[in-house]
Protein backbone atom coordinates (compact mmCIF):
# COMPACT_ATOMS: atom_id res chain seq x y z
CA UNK A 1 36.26 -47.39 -37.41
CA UNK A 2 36.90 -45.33 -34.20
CA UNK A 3 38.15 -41.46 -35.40
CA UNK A 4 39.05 -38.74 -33.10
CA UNK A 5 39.92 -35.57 -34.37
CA UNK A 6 40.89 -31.84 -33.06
CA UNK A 7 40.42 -29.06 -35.46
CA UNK A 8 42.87 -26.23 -35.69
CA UNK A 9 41.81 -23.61 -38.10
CA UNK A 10 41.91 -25.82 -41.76
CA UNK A 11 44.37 -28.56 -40.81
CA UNK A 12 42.78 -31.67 -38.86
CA UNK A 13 44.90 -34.38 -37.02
CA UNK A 14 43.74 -37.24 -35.20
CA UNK A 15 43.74 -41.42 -34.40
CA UNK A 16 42.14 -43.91 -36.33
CA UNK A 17 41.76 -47.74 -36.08
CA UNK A 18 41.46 -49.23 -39.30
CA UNK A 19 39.88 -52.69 -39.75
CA UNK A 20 39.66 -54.36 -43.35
CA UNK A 21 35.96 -53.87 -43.67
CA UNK A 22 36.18 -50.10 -43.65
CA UNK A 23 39.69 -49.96 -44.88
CA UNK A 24 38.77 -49.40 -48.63
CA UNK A 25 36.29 -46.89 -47.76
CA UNK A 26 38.74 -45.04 -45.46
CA UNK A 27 41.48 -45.29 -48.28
CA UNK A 28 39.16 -44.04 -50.96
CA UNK A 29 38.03 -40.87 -48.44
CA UNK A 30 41.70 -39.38 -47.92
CA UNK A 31 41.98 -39.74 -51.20
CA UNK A 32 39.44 -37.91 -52.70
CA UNK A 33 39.37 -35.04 -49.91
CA UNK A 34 43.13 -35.25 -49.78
CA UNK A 35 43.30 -36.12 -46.30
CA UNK A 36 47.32 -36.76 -45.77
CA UNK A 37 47.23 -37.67 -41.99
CA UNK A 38 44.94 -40.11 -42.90
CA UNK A 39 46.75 -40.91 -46.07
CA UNK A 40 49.57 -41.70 -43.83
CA UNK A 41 47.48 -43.83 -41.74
CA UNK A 42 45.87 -46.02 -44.32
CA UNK A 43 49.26 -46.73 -45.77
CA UNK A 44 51.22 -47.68 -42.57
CA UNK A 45 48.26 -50.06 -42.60
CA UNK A 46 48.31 -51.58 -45.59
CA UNK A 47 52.26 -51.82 -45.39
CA UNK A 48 52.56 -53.54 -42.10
CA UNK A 49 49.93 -56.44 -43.07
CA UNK A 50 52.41 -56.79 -46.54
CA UNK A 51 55.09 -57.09 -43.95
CA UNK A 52 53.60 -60.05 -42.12
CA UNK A 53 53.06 -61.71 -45.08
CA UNK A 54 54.92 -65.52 -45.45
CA UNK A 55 54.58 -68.63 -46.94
CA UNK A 56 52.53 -69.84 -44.82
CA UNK A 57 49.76 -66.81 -44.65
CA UNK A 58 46.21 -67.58 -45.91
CA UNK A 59 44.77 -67.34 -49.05
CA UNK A 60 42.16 -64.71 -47.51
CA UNK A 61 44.58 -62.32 -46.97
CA UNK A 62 46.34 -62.52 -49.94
CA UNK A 63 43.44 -62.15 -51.73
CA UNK A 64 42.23 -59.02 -49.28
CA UNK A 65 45.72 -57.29 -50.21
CA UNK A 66 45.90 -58.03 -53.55
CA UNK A 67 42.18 -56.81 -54.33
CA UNK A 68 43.02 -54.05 -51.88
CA UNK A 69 45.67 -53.07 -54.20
CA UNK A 70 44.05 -52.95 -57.37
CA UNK A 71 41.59 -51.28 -56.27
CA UNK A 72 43.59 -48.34 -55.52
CA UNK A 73 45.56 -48.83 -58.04
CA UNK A 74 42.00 -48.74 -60.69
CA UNK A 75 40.16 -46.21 -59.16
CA UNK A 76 42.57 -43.90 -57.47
CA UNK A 77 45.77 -44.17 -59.75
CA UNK A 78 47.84 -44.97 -57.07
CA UNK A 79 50.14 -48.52 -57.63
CA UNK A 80 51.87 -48.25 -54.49
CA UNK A 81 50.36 -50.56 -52.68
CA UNK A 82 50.09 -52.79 -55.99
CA UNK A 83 53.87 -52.59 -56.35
CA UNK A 84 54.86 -53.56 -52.82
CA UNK A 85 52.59 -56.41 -52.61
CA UNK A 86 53.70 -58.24 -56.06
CA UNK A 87 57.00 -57.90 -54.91
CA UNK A 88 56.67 -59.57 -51.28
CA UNK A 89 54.71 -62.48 -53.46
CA UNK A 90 57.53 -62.90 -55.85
CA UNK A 91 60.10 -63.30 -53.24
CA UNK A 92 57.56 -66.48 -51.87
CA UNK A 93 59.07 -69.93 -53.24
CA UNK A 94 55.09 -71.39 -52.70
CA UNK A 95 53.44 -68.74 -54.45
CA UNK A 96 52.36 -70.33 -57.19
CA UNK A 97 50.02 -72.70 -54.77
CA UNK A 98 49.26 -70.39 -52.06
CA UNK A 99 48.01 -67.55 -54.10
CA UNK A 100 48.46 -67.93 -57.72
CA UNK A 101 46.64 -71.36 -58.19
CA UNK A 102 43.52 -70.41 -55.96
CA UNK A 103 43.13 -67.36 -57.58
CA UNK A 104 43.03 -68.61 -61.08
CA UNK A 105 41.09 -71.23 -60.28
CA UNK A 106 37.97 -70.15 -62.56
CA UNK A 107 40.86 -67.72 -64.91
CA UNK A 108 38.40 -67.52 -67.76
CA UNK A 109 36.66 -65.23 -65.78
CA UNK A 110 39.40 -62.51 -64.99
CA UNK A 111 40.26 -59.36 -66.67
CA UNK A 112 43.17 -58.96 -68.81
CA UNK A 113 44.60 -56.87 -65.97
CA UNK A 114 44.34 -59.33 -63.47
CA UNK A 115 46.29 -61.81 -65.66
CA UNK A 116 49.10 -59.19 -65.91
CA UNK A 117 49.88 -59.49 -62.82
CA UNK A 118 49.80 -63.11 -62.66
CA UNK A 119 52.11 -62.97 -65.73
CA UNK A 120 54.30 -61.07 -63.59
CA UNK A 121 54.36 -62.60 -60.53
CA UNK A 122 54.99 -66.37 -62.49
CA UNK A 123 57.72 -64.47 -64.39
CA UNK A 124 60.90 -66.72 -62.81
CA UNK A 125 58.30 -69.35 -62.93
CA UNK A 126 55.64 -69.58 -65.76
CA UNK A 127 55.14 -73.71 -65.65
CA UNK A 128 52.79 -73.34 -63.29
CA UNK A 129 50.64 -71.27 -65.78
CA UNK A 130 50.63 -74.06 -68.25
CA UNK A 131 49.79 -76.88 -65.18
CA UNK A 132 46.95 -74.33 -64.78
CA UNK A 133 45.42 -74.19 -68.27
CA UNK A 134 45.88 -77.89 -68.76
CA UNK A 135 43.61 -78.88 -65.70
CA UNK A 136 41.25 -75.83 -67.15
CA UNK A 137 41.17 -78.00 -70.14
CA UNK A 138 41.03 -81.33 -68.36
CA UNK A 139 38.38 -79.94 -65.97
CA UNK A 140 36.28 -77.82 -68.07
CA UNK A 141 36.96 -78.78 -71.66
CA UNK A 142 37.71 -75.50 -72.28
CA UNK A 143 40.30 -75.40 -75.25
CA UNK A 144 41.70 -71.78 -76.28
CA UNK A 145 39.32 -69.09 -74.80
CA UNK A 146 40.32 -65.99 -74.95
CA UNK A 147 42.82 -65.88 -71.52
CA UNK A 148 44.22 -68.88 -72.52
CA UNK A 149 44.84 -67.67 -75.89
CA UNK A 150 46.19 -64.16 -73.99
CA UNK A 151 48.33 -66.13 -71.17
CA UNK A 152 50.12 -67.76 -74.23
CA UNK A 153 50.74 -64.76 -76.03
CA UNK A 154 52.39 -63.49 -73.01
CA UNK A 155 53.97 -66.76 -71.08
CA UNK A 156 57.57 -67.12 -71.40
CA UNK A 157 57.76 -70.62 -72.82
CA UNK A 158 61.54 -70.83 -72.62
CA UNK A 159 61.17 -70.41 -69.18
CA UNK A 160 58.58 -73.06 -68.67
CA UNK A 161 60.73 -75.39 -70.19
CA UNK A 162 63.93 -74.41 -67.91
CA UNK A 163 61.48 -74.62 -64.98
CA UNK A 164 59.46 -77.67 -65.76
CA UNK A 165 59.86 -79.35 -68.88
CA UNK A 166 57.41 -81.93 -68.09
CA UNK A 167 54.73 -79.53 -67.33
CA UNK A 168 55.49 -77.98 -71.11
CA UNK A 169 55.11 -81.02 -72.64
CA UNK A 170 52.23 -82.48 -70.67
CA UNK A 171 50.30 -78.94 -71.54
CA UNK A 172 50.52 -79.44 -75.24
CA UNK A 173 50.40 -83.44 -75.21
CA UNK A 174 46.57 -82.57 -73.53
CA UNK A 175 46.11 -79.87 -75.86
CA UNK A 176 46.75 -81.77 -79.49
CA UNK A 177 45.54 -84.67 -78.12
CA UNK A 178 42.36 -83.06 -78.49
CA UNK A 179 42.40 -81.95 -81.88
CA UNK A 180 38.85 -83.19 -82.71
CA UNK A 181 37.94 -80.26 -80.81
CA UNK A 182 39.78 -77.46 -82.53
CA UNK A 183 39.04 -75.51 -86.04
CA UNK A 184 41.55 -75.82 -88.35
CA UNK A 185 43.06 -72.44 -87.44
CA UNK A 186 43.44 -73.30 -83.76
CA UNK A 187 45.10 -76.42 -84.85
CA UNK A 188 47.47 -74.61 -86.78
CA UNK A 189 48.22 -71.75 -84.63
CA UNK A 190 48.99 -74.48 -81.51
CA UNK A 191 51.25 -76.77 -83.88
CA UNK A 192 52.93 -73.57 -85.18
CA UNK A 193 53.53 -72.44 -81.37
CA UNK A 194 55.06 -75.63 -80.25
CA UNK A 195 57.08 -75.90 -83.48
CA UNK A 196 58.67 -72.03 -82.97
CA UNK A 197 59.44 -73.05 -79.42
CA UNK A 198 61.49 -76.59 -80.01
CA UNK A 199 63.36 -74.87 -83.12
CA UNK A 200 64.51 -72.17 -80.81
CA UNK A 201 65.44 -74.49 -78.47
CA UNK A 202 67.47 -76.61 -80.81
CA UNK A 203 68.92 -73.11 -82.78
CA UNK A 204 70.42 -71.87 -79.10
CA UNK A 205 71.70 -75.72 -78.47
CA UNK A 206 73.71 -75.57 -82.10
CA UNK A 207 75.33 -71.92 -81.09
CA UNK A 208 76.68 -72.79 -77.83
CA UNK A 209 76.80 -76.45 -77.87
CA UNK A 210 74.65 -77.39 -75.47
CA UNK A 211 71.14 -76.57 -74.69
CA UNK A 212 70.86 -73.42 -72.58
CA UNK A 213 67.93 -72.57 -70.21
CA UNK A 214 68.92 -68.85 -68.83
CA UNK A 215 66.30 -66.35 -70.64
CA UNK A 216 66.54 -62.53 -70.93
CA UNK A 217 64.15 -59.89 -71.46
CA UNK A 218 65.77 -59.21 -75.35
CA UNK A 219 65.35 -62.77 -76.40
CA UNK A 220 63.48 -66.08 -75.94
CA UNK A 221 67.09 -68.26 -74.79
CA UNK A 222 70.31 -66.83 -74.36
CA UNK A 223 73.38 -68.46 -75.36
CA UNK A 224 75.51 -67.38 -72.94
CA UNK A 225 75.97 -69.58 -69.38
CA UNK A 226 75.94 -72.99 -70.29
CA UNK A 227 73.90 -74.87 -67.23
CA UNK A 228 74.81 -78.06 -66.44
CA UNK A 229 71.03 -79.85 -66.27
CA UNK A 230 68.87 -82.68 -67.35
CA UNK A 231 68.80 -82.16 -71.47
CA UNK A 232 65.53 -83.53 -72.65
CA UNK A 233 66.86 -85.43 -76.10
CA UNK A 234 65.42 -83.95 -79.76
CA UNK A 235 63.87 -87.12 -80.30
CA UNK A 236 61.90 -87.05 -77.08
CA UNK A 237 60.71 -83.40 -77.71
CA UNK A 238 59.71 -84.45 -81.14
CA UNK A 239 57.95 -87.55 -80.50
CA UNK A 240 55.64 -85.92 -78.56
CA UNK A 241 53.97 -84.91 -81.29
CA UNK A 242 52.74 -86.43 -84.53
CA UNK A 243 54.00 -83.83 -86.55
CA UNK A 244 57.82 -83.67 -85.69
CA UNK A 245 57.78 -87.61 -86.22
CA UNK A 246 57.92 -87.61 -89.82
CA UNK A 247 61.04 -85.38 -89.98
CA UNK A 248 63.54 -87.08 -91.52
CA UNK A 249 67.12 -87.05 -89.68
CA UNK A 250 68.48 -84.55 -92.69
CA UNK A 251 65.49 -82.29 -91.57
CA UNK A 252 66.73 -82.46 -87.49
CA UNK A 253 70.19 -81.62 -88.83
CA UNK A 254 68.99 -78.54 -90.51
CA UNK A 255 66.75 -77.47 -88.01
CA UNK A 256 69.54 -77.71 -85.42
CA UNK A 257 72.40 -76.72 -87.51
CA UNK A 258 74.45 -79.63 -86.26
CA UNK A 259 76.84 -81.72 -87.95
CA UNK A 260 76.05 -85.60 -87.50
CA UNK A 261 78.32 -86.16 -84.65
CA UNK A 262 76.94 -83.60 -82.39
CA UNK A 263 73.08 -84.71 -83.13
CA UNK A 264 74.43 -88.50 -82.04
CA UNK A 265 75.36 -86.61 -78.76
CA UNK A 266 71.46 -86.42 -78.12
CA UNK A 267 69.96 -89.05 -80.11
């Protein structure tokens, strides 16, 4: 870094060109000796490299920003940066490959932070968590670790299957395909997981008469705006898995809360 600086009694002014290799040093140093010129500096900095951010920027520099960001955000209590950046990413349409995929590439490694931000930058678009996991699994062989079992805690599955419906189903096919490799409880806690999800799904089909993909904050689907879209049929959700096989048509009925006309609709 090149600094020149006049002195007038207590108060110091000056020039500085920042670089990224000193930048998180320089950032950290205004901080802690409260520094504002150069506070002002670092910032202008950092915000006019978010600016020139696109869809077609490197993975490098996403990945200098973002740790750039949480750094200051960790050690200096300061989520400016953090918030600006997240919200340039989230208003990319490729930033689930240019940035998100890359960076979870070895996610069983990352801090419970660092997923809550990919949780929140995959919010309008959480499919691409579950192609994620399943190549983890496919990969690696690794089946529930702890961020998985975090990520789907957290994921919004109803949006997954508004977003990608294939990519939900192909997650859990890969998942209970390989039961010979779960305990019992993992078993159960997966089956139970994909069983809550379709019964929601078919519950907010049998309020509003048709199968409704627009998600809010308060609940899991809303029942409100009817989208006209591709309506993957109860018995192809079902079949998927061994489980929802043996239901009898009496049980889909009560599941759904659906007289037999409407269920002929999507069988």
């Amino acid at each position: 870094a090149v600094v020149s600086t006049q002195s007038t009694g207590a108060l110091y002014s000056g020039e500085i060109q920042l670089e990224r290799h000193v930048f998180r040093d320089v950032n950290k140093l205004c901080h802690v000796f409260k520094v504002d010129w150069l506070s002002g500096r670092c910032r202008d900095y950092f915000t006019d490299l978010v600016a020139r951010v696109s869809s077609s920027t490197d993975y490098q520099t996403f990945l200098f920003l973002f740790e750039e960001a949480r750094f200051s955000m960790r050690v200096m209590k300061c989520g400016q940066f953090l918030d600006l950046l997240v919200q340039k990413i989230c208003g990319l349409e490729n930033r689930a490959e240019i940035f998100v995929e890359p960076y979870m590439r070895n996610y069983t490694e990352l801090e419970t932070s660092q997923l809550d931000l990919m949780l929140q930058i995959t919010r309008s678009n959480s499919a691409s968590l579950l192609k994620i996991m399943r190549k983890n699994i496919i990969e690696n062989g690794h089946l529930l670790d702890d961020q998985s079992r975090y990520i789907l805690n957290q994921i919004d599955l109803n949006n997954s299957i508004s977003s990608d419906y294939n990519s939900f189903e192909l997650f859990f096919d890969v998942v209970l395909d390989r039961v010979v490799n779960l305990d019992i409880k993992e078993h159960k806690d997966m089956t139970r997981l994909y069983r809550k999800t379709m019964k929601q799904l078919v519950s907010s089909n049998s309020k509003c008469g048709c199968i409704n993909f627009c998600s809010t904050s308060e609940s899991l689907f809303s029942t409100n705006i009817p989208r006209p879209t591709i309506i993957p049929t109860i018995r192809d959700m079902f079949y998927s898995f061994n489980e929802f096989s043996s239901l009898s048509l009496h049980r889909y009925l009560e599941i759904g809360g659906k007289s037999l006309t409407s269920m002929y609709q999507f069988l």
